[in-house]
C-alpha atoms as a PDB file:
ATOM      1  CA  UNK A   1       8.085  -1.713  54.836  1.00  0.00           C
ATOM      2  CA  UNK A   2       6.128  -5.113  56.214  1.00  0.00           C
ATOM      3  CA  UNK A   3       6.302  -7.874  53.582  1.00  0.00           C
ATOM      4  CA  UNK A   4       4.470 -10.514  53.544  1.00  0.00           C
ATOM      5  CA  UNK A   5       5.219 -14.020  53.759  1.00  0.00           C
ATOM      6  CA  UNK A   6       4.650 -16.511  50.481  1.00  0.00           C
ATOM      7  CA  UNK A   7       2.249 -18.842  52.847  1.00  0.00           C
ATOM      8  CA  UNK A   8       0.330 -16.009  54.649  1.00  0.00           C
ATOM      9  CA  UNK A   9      -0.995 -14.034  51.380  1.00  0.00           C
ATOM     10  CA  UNK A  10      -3.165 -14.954  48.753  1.00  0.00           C
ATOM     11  CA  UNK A  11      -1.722 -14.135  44.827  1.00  0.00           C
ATOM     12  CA  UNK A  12      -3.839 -10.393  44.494  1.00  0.00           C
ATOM     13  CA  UNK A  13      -1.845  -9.280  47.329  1.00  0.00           C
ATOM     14  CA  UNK A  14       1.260 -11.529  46.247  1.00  0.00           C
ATOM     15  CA  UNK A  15       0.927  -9.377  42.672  1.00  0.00           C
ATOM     16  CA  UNK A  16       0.264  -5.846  44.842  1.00  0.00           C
ATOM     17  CA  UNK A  17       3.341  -6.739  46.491  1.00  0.00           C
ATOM     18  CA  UNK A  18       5.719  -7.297  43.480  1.00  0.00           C
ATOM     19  CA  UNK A  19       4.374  -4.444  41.657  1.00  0.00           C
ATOM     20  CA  UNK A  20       5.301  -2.160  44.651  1.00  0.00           C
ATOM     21  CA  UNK A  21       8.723  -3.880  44.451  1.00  0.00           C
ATOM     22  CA  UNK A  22       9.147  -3.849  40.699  1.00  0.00           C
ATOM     23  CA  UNK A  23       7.141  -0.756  39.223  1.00  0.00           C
ATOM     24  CA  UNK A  24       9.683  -0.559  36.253  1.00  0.00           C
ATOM     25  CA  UNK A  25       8.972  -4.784  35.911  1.00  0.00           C
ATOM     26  CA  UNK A  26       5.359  -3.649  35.404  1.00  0.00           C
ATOM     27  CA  UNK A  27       5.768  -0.741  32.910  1.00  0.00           C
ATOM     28  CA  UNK A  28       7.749  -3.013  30.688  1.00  0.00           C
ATOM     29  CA  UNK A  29       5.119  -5.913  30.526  1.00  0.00           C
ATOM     30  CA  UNK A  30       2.615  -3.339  30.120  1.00  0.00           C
ATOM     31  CA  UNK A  31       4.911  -1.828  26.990  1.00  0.00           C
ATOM     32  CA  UNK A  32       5.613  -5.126  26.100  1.00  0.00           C
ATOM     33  CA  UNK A  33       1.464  -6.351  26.540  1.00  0.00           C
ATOM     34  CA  UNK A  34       1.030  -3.360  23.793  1.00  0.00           C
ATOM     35  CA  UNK A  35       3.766  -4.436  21.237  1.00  0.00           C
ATOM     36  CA  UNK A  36       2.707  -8.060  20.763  1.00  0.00           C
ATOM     37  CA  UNK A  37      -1.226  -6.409  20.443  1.00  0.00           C
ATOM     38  CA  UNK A  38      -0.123  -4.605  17.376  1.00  0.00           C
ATOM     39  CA  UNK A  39       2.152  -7.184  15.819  1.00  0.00           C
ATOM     40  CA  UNK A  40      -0.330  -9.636  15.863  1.00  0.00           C
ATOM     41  CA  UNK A  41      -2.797  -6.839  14.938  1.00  0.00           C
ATOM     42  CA  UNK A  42      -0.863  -6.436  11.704  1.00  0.00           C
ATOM     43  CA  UNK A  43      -0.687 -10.451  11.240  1.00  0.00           C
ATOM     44  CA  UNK A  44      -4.228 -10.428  11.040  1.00  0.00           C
ATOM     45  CA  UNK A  45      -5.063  -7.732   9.158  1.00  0.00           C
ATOM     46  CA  UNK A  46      -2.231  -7.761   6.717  1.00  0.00           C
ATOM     47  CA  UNK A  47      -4.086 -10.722   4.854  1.00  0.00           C
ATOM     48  CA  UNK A  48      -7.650  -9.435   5.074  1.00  0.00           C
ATOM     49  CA  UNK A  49      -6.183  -5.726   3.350  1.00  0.00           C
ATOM     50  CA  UNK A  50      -4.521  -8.001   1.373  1.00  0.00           C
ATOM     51  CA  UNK A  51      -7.173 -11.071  -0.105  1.00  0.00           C
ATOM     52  CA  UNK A  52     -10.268  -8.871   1.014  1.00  0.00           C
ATOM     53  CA  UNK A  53     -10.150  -5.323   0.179  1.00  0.00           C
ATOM     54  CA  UNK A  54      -7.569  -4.283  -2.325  1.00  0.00           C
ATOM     55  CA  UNK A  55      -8.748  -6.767  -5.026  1.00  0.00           C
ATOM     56  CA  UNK A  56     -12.335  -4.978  -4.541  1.00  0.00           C
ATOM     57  CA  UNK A  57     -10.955  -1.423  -4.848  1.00  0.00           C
ATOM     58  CA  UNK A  58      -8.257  -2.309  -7.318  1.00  0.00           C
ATOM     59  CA  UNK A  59     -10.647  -4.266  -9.581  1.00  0.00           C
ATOM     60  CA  UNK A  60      -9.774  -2.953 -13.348  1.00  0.00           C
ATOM     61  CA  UNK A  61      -7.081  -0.780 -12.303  1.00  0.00           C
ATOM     62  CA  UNK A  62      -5.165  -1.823 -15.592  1.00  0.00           C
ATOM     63  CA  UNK A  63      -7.540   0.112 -17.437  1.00  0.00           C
ATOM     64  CA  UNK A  64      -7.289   3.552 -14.809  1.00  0.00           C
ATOM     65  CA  UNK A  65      -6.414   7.126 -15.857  1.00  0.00           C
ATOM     66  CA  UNK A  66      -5.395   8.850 -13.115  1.00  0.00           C
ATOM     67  CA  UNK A  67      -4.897  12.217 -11.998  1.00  0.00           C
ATOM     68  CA  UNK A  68      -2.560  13.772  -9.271  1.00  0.00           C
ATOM     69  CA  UNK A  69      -5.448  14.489  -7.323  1.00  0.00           C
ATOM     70  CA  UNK A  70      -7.646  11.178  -7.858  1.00  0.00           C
ATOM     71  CA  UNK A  71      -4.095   9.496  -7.006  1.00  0.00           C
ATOM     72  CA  UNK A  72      -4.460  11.721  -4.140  1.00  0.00           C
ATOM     73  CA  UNK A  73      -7.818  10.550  -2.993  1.00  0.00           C
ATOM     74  CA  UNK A  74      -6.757   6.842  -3.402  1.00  0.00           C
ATOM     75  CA  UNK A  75      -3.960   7.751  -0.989  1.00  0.00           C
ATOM     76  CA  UNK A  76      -6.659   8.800   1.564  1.00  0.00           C
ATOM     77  CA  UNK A  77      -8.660   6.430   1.418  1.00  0.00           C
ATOM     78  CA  UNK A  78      -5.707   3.774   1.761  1.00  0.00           C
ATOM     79  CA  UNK A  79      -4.958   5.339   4.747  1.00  0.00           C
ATOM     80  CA  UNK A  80      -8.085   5.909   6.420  1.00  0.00           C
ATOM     81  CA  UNK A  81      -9.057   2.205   5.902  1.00  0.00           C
ATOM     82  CA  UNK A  82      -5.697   0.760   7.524  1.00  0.00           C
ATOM     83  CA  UNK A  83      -6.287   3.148  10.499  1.00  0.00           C
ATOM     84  CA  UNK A  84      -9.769   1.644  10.935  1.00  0.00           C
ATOM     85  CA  UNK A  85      -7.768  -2.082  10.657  1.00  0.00           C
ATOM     86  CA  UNK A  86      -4.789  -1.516  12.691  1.00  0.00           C
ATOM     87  CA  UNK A  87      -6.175   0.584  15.149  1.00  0.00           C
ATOM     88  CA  UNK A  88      -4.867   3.309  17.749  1.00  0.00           C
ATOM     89  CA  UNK A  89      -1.432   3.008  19.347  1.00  0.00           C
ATOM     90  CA  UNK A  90      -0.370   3.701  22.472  1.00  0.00           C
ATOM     91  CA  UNK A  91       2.251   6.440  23.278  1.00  0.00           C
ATOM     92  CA  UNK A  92       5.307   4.890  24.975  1.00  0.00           C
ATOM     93  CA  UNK A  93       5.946   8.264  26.761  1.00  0.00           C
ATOM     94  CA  UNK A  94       2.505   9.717  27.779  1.00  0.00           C
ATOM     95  CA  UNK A  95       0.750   6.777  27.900  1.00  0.00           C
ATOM     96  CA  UNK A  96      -2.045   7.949  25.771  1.00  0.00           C
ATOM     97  CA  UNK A  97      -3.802   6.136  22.461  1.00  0.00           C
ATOM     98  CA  UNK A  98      -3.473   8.370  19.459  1.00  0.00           C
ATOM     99  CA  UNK A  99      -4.167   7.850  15.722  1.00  0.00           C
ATOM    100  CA  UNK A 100      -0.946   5.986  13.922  1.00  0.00           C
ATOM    101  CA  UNK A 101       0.728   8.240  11.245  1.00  0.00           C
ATOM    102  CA  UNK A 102       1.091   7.685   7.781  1.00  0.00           C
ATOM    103  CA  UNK A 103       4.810   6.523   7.894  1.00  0.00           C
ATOM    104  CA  UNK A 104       3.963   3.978  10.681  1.00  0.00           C
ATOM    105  CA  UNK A 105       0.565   2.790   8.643  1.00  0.00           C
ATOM    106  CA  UNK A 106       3.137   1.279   5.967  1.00  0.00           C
ATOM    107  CA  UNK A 107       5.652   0.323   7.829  1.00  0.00           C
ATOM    108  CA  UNK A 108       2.926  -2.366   9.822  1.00  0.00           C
ATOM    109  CA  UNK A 109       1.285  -3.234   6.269  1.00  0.00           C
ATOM    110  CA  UNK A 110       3.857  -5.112   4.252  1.00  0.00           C
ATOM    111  CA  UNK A 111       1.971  -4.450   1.210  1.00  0.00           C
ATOM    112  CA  UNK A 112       2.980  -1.712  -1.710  1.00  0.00           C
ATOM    113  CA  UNK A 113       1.202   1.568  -1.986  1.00  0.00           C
ATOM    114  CA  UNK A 114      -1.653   1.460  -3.543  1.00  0.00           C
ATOM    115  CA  UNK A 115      -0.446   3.740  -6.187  1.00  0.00           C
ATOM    116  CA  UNK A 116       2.424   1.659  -6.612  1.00  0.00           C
ATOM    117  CA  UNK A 117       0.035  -1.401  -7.012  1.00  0.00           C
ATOM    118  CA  UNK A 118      -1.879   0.533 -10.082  1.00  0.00           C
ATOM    119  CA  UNK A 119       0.978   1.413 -11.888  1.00  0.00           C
ATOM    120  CA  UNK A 120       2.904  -1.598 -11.603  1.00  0.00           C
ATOM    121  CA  UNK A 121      -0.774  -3.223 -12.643  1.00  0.00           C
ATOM    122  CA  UNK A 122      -1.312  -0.996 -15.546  1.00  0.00           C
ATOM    123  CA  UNK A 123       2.419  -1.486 -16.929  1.00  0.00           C
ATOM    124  CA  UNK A 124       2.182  -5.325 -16.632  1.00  0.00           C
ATOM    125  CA  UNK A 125      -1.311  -4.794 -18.672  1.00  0.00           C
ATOM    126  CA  UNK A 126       0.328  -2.021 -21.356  1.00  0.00           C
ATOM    127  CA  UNK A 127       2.614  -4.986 -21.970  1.00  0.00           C
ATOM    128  CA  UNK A 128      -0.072  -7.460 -22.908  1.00  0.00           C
ATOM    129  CA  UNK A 129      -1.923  -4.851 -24.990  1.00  0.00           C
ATOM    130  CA  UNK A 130       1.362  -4.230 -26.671  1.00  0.00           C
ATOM    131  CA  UNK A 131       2.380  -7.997 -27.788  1.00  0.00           C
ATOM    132  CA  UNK A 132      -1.270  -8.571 -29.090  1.00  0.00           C
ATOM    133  CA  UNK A 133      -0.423  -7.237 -32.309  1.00  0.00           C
ATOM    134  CA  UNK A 134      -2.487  -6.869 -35.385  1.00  0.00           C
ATOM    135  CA  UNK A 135      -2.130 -10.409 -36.232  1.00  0.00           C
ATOM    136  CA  UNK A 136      -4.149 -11.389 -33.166  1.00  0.00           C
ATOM    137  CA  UNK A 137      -7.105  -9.472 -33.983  1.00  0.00           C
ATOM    138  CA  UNK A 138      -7.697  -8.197 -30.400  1.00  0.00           C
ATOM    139  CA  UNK A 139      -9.495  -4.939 -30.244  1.00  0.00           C
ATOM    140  CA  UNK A 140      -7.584  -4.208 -27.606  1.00  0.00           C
ATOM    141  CA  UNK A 141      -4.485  -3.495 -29.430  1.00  0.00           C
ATOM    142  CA  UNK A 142      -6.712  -1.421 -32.071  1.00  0.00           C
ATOM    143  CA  UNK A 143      -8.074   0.630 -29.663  1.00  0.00           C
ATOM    144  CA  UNK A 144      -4.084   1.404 -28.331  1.00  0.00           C
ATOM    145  CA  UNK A 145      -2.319   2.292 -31.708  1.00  0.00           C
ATOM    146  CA  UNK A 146      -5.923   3.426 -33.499  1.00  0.00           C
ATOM    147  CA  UNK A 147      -6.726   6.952 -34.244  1.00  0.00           C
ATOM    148  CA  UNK A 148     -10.250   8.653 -33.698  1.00  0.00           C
ATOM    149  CA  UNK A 149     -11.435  10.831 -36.929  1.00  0.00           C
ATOM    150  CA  UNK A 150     -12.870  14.064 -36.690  1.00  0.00           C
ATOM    151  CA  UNK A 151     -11.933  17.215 -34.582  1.00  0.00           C
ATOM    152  CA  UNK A 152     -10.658  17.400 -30.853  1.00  0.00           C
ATOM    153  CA  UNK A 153     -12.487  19.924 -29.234  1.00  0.00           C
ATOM    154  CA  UNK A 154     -11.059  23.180 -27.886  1.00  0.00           C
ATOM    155  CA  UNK A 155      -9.469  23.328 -24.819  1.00  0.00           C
ATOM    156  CA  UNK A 156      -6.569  21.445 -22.824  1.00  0.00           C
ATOM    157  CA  UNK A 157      -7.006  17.223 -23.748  1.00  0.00           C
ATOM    158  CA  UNK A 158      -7.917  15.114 -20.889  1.00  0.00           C
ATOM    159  CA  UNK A 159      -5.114  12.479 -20.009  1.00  0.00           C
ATOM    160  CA  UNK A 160      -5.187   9.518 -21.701  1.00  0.00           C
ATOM    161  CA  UNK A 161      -4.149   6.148 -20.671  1.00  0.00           C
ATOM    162  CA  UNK A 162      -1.146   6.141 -22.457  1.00  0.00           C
ATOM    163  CA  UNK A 163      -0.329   9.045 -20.743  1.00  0.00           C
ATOM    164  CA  UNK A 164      -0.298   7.415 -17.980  1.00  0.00           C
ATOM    165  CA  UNK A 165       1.948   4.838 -18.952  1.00  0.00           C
ATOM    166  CA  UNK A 166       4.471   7.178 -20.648  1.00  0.00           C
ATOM    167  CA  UNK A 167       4.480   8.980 -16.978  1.00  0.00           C
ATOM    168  CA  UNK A 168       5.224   5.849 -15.260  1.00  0.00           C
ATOM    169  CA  UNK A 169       8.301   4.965 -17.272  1.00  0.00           C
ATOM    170  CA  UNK A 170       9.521   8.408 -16.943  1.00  0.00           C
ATOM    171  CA  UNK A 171       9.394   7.922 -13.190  1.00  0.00           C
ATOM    172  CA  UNK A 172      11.466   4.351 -13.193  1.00  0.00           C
ATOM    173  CA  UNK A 173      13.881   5.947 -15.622  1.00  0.00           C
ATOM    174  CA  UNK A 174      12.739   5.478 -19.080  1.00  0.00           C
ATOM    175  CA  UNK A 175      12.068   8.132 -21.781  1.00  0.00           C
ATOM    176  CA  UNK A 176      12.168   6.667 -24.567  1.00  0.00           C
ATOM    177  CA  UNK A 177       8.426   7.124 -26.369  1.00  0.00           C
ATOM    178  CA  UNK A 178       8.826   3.862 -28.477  1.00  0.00           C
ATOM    179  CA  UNK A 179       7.565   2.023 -25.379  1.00  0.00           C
ATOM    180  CA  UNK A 180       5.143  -0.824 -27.411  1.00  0.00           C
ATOM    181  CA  UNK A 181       8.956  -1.580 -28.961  1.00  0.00           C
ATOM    182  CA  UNK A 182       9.765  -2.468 -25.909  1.00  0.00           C
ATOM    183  CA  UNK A 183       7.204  -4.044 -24.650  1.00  0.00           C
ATOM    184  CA  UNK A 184       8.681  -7.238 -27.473  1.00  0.00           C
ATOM    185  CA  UNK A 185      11.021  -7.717 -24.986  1.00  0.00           C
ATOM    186  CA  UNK A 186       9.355  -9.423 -22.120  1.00  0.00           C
ATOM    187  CA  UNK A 187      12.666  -9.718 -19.114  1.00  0.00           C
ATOM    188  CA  UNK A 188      13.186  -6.006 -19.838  1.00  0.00           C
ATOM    189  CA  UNK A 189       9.849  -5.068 -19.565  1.00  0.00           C
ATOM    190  CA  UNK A 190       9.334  -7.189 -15.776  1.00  0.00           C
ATOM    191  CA  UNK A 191      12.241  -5.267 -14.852  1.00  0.00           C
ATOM    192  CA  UNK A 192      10.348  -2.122 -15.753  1.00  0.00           C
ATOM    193  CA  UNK A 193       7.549  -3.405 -13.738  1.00  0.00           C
ATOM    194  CA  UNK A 194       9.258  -4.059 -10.783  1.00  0.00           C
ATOM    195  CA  UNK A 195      10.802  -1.115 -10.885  1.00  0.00           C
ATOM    196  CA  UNK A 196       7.425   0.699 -10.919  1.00  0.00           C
ATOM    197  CA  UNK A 197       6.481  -1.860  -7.989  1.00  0.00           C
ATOM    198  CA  UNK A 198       9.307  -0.584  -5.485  1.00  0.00           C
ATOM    199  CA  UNK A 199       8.848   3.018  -6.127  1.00  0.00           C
ATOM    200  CA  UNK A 200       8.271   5.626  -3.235  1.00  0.00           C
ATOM    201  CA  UNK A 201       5.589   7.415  -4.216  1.00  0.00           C
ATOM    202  CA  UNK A 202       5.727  11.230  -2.463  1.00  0.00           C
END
């Protein structure tokens, strides 16, 4: 094969010459071109998810009662919305863009689950409610412990916050139903809420 020499070729043909040379050289900037795309990708949109969009969707999330299948939906659209942010990423192997999948969508966004982020939320606000007491006035508190008159109507009850909250400390270990007892104790309670924090939600 004819090379050139350095003085007698311009750099296109100086470039055209090393990546005849070097194909492997190429393919790794290439791979390597692609990898510092989607870290700083995630740099960038880590913050915006972050100071921009969750505070919008999360906005009263203390007060939520949530279903499997509206937990479900939030899931979704958690998903869906860090896809549009993060992008497509490009097969190592093929060489072709494709859609990211769940398990890689998390591990580029540093920041909990959204469920996680509602029920740690809603604990840290149970735990408010529950130190208010009566001597406090806050209605709050009397909505929480107060009891409706009259007659339920027939049929299976719709979940109720505290529901909610009893199902959360179930999942980070905790069964005991006297949980506004606890809720006195304010390290043992952020421990709780922590622990809700750093769950792995199916």
């Amino acid at each position: 094969m004819h090379l050139l020499s350095p003085d007698s070729m311009d750099s296109q043909a100086l470039m055209a010459q090393c990546d005849i040379l070097l194909p492997s050289n190429k393919e790794w900037r290439m791979k390597n071109y692609f990898k510092l795309v989607e870290q700083q990708r995630a740099l960038d949109a880590n913050p915006f998810y972050k100071t921009v969009i969750l505070p919008v969707v999360l906005y009263g999330c203390e007060t939520w009662t949530l279903t499997l299948r509206e937990e479900h939906r939030l899931r979704v659209f958690e998903n869906k919305v860090l896809r549009k942010i993060f992008g497509a990423k490009r097969d190592e192997v093929t060489g072709e863009w494709r859609k990211l999948h769940n398990t890689e969508l998390h591990a580029l966004c540093s920041s909990p689950d959204i469920i996680r982020s509602i029920k740690s939320r809603r604990l840290r606000w149970a735990g408010h409610v529950a130190r208010m007491g009566e001597s406090r006035n806050a209605w709050a508190y009397r909505v929480l412990v107060g009891r409706p008159e009259g007659k339920r109507p027939l049929g299976r009850p719709r979940r109720r916050w505290e529901d909610n909250i009893k199902m959360d400390f179930r999942e980070v270990g905790y069964d005991n139903r006297e949980w506004i007892n606890l809720a006195q104790e304010r390290d043992q309670w952020r421990a709780y809420v922590r622990a809700a924090m750093n769950l792995r939600v199916p």
